[in-house]
Protein backbone atom coordinates (compact mmCIF):
# COMPACT_ATOMS: atom_id res chain seq x y z
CA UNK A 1 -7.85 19.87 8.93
CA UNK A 2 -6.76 18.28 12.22
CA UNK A 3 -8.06 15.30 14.03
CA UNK A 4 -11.10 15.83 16.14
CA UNK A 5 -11.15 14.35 19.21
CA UNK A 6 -14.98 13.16 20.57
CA UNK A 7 -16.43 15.20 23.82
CA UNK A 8 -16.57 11.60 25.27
CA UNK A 9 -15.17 8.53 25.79
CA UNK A 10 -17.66 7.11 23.81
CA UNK A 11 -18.80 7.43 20.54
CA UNK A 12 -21.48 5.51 18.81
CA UNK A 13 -22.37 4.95 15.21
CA UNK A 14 -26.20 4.18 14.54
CA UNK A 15 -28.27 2.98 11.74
CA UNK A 16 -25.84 1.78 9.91
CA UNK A 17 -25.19 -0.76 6.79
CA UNK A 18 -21.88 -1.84 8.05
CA UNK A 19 -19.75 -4.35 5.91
CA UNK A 20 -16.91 -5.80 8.21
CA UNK A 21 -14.51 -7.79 5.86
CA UNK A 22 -14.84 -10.68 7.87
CA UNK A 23 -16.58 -12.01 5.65
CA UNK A 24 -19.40 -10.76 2.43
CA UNK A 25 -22.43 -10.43 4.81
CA UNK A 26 -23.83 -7.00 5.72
CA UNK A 27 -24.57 -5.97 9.17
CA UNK A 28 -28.23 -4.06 8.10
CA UNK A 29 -29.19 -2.06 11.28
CA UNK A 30 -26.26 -2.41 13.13
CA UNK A 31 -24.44 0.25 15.74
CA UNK A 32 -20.79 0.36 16.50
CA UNK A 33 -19.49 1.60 19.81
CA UNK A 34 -16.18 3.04 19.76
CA UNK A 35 -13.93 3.62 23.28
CA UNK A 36 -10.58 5.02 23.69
CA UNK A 37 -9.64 4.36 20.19
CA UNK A 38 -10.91 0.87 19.38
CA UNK A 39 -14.25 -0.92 18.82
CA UNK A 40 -16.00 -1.84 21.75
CA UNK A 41 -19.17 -3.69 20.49
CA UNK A 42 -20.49 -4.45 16.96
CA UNK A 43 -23.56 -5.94 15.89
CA UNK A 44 -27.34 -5.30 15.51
CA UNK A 45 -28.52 -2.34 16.73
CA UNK A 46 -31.36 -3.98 18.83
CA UNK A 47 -29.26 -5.79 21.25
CA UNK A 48 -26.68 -3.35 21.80
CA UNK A 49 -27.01 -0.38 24.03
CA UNK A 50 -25.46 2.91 23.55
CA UNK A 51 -23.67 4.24 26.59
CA UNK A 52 -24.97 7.45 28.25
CA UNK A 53 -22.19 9.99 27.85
CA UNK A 54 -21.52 8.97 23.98
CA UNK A 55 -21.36 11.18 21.33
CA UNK A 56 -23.68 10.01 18.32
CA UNK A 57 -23.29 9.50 15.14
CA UNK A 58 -26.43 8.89 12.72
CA UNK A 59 -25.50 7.19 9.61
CA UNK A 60 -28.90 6.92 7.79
CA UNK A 61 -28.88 3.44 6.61
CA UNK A 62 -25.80 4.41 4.89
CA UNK A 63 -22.31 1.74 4.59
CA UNK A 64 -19.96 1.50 6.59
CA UNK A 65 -16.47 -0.03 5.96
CA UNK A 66 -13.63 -0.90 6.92
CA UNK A 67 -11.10 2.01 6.53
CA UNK A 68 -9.25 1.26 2.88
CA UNK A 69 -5.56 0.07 2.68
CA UNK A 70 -3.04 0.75 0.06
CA UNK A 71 -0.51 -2.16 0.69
CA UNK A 72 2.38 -0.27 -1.87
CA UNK A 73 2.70 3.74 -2.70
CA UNK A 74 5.24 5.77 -2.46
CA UNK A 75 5.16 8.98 -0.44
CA UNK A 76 7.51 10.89 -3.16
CA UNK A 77 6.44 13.86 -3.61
CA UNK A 78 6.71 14.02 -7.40
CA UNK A 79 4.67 15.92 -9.72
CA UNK A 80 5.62 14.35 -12.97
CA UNK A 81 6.97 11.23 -14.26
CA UNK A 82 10.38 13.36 -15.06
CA UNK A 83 12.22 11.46 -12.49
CA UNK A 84 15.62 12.97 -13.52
CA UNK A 85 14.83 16.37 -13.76
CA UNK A 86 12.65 16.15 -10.31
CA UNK A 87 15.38 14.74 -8.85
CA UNK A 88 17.88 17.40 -9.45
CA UNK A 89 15.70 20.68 -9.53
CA UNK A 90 13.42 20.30 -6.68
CA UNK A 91 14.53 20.64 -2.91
CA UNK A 92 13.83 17.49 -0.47
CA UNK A 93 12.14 19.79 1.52
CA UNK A 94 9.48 20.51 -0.81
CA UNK A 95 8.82 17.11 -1.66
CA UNK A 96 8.15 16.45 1.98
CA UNK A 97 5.77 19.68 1.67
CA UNK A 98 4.12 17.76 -1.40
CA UNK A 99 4.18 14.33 0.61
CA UNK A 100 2.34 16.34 3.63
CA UNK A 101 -0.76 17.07 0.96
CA UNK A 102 -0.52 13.90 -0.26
CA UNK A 103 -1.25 12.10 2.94
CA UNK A 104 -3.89 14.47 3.42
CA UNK A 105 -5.57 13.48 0.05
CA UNK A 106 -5.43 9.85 1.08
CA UNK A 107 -7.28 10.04 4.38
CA UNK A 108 -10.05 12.50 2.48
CA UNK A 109 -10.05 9.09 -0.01
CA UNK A 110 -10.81 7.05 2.97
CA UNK A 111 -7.47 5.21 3.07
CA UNK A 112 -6.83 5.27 6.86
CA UNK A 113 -3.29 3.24 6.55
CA UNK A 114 -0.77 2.54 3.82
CA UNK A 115 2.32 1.21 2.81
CA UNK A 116 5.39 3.01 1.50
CA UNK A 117 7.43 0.73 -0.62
CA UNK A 118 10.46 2.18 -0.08
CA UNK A 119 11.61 5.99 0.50
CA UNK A 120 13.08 8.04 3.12
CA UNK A 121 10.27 10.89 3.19
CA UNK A 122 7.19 7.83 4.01
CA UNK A 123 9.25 7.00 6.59
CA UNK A 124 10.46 9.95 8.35
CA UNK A 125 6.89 11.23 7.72
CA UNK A 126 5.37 8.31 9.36
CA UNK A 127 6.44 9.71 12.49
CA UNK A 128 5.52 12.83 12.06
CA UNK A 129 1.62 11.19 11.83
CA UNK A 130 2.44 9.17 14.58
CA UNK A 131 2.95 12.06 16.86
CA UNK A 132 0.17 14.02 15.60
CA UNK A 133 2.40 16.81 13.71
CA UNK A 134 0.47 16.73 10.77
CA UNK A 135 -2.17 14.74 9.76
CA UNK A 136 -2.48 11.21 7.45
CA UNK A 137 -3.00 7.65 6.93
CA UNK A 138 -0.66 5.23 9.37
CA UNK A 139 2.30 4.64 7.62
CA UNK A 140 4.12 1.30 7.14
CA UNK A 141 7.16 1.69 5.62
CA UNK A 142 10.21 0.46 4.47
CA UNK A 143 12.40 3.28 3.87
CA UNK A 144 15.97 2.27 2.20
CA UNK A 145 15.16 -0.63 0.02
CA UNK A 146 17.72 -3.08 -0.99
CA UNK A 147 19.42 -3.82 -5.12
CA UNK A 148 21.71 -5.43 -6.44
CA UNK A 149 24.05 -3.77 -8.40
CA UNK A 150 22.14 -3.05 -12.22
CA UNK A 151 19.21 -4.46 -10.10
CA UNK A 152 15.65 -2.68 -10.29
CA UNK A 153 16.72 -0.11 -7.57
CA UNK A 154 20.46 0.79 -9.24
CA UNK A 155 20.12 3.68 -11.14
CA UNK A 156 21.85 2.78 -14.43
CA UNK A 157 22.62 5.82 -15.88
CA UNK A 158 24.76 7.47 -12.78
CA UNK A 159 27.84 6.05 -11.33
CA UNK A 160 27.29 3.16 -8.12
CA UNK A 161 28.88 5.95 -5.74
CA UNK A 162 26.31 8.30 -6.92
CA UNK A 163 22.94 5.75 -6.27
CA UNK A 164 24.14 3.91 -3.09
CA UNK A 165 22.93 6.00 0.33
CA UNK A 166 25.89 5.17 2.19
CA UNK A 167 28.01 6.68 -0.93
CA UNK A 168 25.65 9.22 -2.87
CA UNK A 169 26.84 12.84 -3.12
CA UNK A 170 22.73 13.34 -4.08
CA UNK A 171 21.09 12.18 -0.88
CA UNK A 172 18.96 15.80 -1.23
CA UNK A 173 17.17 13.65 -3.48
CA UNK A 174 14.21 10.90 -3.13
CA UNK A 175 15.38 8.68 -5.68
CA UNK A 176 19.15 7.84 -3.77
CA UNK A 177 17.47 5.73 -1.61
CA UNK A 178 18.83 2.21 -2.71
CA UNK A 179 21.51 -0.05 -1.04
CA UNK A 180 23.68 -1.85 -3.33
CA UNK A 181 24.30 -4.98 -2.07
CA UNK A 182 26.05 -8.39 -3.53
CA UNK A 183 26.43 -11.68 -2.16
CA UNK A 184 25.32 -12.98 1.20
CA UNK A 185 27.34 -11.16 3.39
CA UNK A 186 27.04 -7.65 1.59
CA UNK A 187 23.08 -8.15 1.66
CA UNK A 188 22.90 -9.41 5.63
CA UNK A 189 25.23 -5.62 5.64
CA UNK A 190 22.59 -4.09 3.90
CA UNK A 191 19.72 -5.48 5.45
CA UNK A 192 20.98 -4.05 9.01
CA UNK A 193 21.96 -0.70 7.66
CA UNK A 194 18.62 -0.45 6.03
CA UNK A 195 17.24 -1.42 9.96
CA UNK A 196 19.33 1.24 11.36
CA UNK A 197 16.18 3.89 9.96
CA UNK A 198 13.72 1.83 11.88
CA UNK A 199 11.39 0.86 9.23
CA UNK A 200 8.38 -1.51 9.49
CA UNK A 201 9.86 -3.71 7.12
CA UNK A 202 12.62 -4.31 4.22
CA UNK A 203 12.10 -3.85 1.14
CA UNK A 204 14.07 -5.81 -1.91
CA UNK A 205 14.12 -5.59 -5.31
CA UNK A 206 14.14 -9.44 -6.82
CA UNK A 207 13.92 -9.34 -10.12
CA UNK A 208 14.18 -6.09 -12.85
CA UNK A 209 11.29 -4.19 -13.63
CA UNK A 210 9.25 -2.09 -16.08
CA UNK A 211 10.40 2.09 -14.73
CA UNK A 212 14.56 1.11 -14.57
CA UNK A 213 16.77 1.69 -17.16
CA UNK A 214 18.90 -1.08 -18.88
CA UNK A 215 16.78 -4.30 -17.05
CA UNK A 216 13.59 -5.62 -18.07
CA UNK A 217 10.86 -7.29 -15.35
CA UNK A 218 11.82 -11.23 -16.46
CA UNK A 219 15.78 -10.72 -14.89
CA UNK A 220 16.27 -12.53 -12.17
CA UNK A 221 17.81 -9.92 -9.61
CA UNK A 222 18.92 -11.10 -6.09
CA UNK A 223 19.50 -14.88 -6.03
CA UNK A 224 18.08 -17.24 -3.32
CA UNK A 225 20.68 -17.69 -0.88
CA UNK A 226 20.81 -13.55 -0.86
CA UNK A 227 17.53 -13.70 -0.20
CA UNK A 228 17.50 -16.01 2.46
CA UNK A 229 19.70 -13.95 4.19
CA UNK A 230 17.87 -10.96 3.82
CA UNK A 231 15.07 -12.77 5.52
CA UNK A 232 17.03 -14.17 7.76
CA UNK A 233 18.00 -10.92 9.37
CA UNK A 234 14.20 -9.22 9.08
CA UNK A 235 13.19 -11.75 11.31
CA UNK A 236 15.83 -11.38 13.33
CA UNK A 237 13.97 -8.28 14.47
CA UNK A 238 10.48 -9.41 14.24
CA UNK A 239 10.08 -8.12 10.58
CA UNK A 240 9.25 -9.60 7.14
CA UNK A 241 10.60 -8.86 3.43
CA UNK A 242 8.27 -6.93 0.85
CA UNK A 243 9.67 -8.26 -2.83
CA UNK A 244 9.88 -6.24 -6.07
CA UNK A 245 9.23 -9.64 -8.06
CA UNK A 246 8.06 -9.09 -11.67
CA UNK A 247 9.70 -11.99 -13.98
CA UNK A 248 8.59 -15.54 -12.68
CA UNK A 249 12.33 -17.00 -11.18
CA UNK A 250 12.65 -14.19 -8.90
CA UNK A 251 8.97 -14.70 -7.73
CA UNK A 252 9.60 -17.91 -7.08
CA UNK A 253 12.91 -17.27 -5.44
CA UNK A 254 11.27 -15.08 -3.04
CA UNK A 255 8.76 -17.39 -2.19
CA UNK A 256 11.25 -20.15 -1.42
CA UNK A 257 13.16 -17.75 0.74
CA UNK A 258 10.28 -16.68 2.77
CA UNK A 259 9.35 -13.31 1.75
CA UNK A 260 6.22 -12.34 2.29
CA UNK A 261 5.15 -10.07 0.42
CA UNK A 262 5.44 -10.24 -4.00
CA UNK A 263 4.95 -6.46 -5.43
CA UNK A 264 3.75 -6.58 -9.12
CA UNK A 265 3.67 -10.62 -10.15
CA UNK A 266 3.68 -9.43 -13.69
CA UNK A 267 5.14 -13.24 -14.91
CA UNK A 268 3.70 -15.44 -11.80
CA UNK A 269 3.09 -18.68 -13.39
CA UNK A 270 1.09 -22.04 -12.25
CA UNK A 271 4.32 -23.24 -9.87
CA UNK A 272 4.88 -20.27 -8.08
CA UNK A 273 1.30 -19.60 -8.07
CA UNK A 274 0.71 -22.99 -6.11
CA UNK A 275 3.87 -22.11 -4.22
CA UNK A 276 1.90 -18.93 -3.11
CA UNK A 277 -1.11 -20.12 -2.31
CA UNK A 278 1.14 -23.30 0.09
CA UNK A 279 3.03 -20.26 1.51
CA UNK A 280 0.21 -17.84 2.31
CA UNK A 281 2.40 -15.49 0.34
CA UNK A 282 0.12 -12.29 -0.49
CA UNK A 283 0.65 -10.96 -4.07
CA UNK A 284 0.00 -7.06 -4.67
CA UNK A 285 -0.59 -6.57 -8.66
CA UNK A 286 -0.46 -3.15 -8.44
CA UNK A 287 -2.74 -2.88 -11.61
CA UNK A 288 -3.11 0.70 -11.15
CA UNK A 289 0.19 2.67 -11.81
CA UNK A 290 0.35 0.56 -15.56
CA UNK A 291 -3.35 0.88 -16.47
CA UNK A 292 -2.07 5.24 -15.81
CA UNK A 293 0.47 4.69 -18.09
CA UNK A 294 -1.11 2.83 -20.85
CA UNK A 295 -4.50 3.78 -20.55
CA UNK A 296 -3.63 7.54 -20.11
CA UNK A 297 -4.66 10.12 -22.68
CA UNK A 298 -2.65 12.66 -21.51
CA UNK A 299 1.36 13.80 -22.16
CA UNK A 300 3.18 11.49 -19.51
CA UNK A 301 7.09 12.74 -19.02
CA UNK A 302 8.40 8.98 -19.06
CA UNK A 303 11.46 7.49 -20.27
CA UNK A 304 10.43 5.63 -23.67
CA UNK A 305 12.14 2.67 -22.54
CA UNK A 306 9.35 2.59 -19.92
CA UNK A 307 6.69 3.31 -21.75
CA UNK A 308 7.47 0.43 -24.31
CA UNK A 309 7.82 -2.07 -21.39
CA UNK A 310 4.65 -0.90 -19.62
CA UNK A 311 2.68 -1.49 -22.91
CA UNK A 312 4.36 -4.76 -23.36
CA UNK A 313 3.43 -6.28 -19.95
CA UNK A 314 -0.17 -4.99 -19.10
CA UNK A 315 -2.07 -8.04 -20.80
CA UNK A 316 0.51 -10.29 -20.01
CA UNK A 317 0.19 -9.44 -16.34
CA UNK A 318 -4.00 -9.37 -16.00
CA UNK A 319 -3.73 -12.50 -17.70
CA UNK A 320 -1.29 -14.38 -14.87
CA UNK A 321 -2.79 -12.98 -11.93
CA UNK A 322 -5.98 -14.16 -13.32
CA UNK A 323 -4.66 -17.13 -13.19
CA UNK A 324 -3.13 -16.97 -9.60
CA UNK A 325 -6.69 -15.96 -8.30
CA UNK A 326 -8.05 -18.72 -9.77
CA UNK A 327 -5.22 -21.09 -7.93
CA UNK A 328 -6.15 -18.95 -4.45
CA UNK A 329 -3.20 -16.61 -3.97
CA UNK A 330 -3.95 -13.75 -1.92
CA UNK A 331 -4.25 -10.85 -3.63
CA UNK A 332 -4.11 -7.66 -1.55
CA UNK A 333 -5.13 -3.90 -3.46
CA UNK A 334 -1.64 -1.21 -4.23
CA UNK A 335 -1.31 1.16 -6.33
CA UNK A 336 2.25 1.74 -6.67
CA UNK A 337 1.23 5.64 -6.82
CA UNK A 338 3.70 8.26 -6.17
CA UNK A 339 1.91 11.56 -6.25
CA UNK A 340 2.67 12.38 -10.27
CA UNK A 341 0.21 13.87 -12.78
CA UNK A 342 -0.38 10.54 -13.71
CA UNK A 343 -0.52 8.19 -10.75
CA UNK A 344 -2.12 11.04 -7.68
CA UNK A 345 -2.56 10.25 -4.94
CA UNK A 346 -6.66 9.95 -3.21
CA UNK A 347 -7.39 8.17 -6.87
CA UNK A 348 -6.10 5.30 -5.14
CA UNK A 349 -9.42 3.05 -5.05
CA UNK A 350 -9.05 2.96 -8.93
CA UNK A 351 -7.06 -0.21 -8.31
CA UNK A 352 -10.29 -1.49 -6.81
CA UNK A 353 -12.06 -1.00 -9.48
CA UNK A 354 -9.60 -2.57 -11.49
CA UNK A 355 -10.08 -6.13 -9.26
CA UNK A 356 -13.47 -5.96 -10.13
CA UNK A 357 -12.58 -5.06 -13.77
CA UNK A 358 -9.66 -7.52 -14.56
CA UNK A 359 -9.80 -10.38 -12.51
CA UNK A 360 -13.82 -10.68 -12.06
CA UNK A 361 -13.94 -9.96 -8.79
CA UNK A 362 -17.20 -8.75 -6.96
CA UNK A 363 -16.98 -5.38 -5.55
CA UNK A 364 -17.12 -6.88 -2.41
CA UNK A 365 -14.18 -9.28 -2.88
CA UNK A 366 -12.32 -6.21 -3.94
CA UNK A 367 -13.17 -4.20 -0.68
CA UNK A 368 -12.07 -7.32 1.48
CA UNK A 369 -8.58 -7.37 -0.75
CA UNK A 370 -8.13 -3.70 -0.26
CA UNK A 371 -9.19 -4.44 3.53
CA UNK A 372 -8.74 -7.45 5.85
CA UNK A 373 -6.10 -9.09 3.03
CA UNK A 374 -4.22 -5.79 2.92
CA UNK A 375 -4.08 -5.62 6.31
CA UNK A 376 -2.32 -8.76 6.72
CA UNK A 377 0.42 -7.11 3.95
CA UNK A 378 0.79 -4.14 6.83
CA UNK A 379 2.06 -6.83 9.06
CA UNK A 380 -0.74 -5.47 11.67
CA UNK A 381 -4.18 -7.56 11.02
CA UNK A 382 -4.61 -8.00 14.69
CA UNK A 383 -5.11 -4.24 15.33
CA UNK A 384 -6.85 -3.24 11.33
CA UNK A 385 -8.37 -4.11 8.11
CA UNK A 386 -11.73 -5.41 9.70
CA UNK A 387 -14.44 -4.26 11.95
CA UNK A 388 -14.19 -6.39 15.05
CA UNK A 389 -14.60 -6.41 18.72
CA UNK A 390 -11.28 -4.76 20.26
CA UNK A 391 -9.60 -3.69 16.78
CA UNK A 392 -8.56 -0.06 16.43
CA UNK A 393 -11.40 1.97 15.55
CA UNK A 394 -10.78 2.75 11.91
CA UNK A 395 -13.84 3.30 8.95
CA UNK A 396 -15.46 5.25 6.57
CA UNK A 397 -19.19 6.23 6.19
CA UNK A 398 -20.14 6.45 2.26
CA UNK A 399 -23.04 8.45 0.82
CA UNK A 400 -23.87 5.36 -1.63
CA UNK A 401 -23.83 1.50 -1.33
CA UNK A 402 -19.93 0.66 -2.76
CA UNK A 403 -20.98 -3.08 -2.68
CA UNK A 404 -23.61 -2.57 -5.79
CA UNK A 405 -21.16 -0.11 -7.24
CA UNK A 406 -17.14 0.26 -6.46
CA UNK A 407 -17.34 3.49 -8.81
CA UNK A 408 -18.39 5.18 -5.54
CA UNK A 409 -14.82 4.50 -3.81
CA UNK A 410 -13.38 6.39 -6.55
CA UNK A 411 -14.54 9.84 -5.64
CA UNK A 412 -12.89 11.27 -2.81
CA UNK A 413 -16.69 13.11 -2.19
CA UNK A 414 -18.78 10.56 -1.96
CA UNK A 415 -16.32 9.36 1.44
CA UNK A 416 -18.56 11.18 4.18
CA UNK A 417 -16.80 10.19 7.21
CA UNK A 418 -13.22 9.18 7.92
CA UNK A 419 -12.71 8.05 11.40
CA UNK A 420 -8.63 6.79 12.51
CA UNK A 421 -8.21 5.20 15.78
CA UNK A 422 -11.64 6.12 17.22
CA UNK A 423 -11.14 10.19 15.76
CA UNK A 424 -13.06 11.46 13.05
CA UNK A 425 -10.88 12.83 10.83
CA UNK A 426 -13.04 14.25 8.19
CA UNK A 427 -17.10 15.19 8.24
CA UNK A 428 -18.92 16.04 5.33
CA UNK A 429 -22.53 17.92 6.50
């Protein structure tokens, strides 16, 4: 399906329930009036009035959001959880084939941006949205990401020459995507080679984690003064640092060094918590991709080295970000999805559901985290993530009221009308 363009300049949604994520209130009645992309006015419907060339749309007392966010994916194009035997058997080119349905499955979910956490094919197919080639959620993304060597992102079992970009004799593959980088000056290296693909932002790998090899989450990975630099050189160009940051020193190290973004959290504690909160540092639990692996009742091809950790952390991590909620960290919705049978993508509001679930979160906190908060983990909350006067035009009309029952984000059917940048991407009659 391609975009749609309106026959006007105008176009004007009427009758609506719209919830902006400014705040919990509901807009009952209420008309938006979209021009040349972005939202022109918002508001009641009574003291508004709809230009005389605009196209209408009708939405029956129905709710309007915000278009969703997911603040960390992957745009892999795996099928299974077989990493290895994807990585050697399957051409790049039809993983960017698989990637291209992905995205499409996304919008059709309502997600109308999201962020790729590292990987060449997000990024190189970020542009291809961007000039209309094919069709998709905007992309953030971060493309290479940076490791230490036996960090999260170093492949243990292959040789360093084999797993570093700059060095790997496998760069058919999506995994090779890693920079292997230690001490200050290697990392400032890396962090300018990683720039050289032009991605929204860099992504590092802090501590271990739960899916690598021969770490675990708790090891500290790159040390503070690494990190600084890191940093250091992402705002040299006006961007910030996403963290892989799972055991609690290398959350805290990234905090200290000004990253802004903490992926997973899994051992956040009270200080870094606090340290959070002080910082305006937004954490992404990406409750999703372990609840798939635990909770799932079906055969998933992972390593059991990973499937042992998963199981190990789950409680342990619901249980600390509880606890950082309750301090006031910002807590922004990700799925850490990658397309496999057990993490597909345009399921992706299951982590929604999983706010509401595990932390106690009201179904319209969740929306605002997977929203206005994410938004602010896009690095672009000026122009998205809530329905304002002069923001791009971007929102979904749903058949049922999501704020009585976040079960309705979860099926891609019940998501009526997608509308990007003032375009409606997808119309259900």
């Amino acid at each position: 399906m391609n975009e749609q363009s309106s026959h006007s300049d105008f176009l004007s949604i009427i009758n609506a329930n719209i919830f902006t994520s400014k705040n919990k209130e509901v807009i009952k009645n209420g008309i938006i009036i979209i021009e040349n992309g972005k939202i022109k006015e918002i508001g009641k419907q009574n003291g508004i009035n709809i230009p005389e060339n605009s196209k209408i749309i009708d939405a029956k007392n129905k709710y309007v959001l915000p278009g969703l966010i997911d603040s960390h994916l992957h745009i892999d194009g795996f099928k299974t959880g077989d990493t290895l035997k994807e990585s050697l058997l399957t051409p790049i080119g039809v993983r960017f084939a698989r990637g291209i349905k992905d995205l499409e499955r996304l919008i059709n979910a309502g997600f109308t941006s999201i962020v790729d956490a590292g990987g060449i094919i997000g990024l190189q197919l970020r542009d291809a949205v961007n000039e209309n080639t094919i069709f998709g959620p905007r992309i953030f993304a971060a493309g290479y990401f940076l490791t230490p060597t036996f960090g999260h992102g170093d492949i243990h079992y292959l040789p360093t020459e084999y797993v570093d970009v700059r060095t790997s004799k496998f760069m058919n593959t999506q995994e090779m995507t890693s920079i292997l980088c230690d001490g200050e000056e290697e990392c400032r290296k890396a962090a300018r080679y990683a720039l050289r693909e032009n991605p929204d932002f860099i992504k590092v790998m802090a501590t271990g984690g739960v899916l690598s090899q021969k770490d675990r989450p708790e090891y500290r990975g790159f040390t503070l003064k690494e990190l600084k630099a890191i940093v250091d050189e992402a705002k040299a160009t006006n961007r910030f640092v996403h963290a892989h940051a799972q055991g609690k020193e290398g959350i805290l190290n990234s905090i200290k060094s000004g990253v802004k973004i903490i992926a997973h959290g899994i051992y956040i504690d009270d200080a870094a918590s606090n340290l959070a909160k002080e910082n305006s540092t937004i954490l992404i639990p990406t409750f999703s991709i372990l609840y798939n692996i635990v909770k799932n009742d079906s055969n998933i091809i992972l390593p059991e080295w990973a499937l042992k950790k998963a199981e190990e952390i789950y409680d342990i991590s619901i249980e600390n970000i509880k606890k950082a909620k309750r301090i006031g960290v910002k807590l922004a919705t990700g799925t850490d999805f990658s397309g496999a049978n057990f993490c597909p993508h345009g399921k992706n509001a299951l982590e929604l559901k999983l706010f509401v679930k595990n932390l106690g979160m009201t179904p319209s906190e969740a929306i605002i985290s997977a929203t206005r908060i994410a938004s602010e983990a896009t690095g672009q909350s000026k122009y998205i993530g809530t329905l304002e006067k002069e923001k791009l035009a971007d929102l979904i009309i749903l058949k049922e009221n999501p704020i009585e029952n976040i079960d309705i984000l979860l099926d891609s059917n019940n998501i009526e009308i997608v509308i990007k940048n003032g375009k409606i991407i997808k119309f259900l009659n």
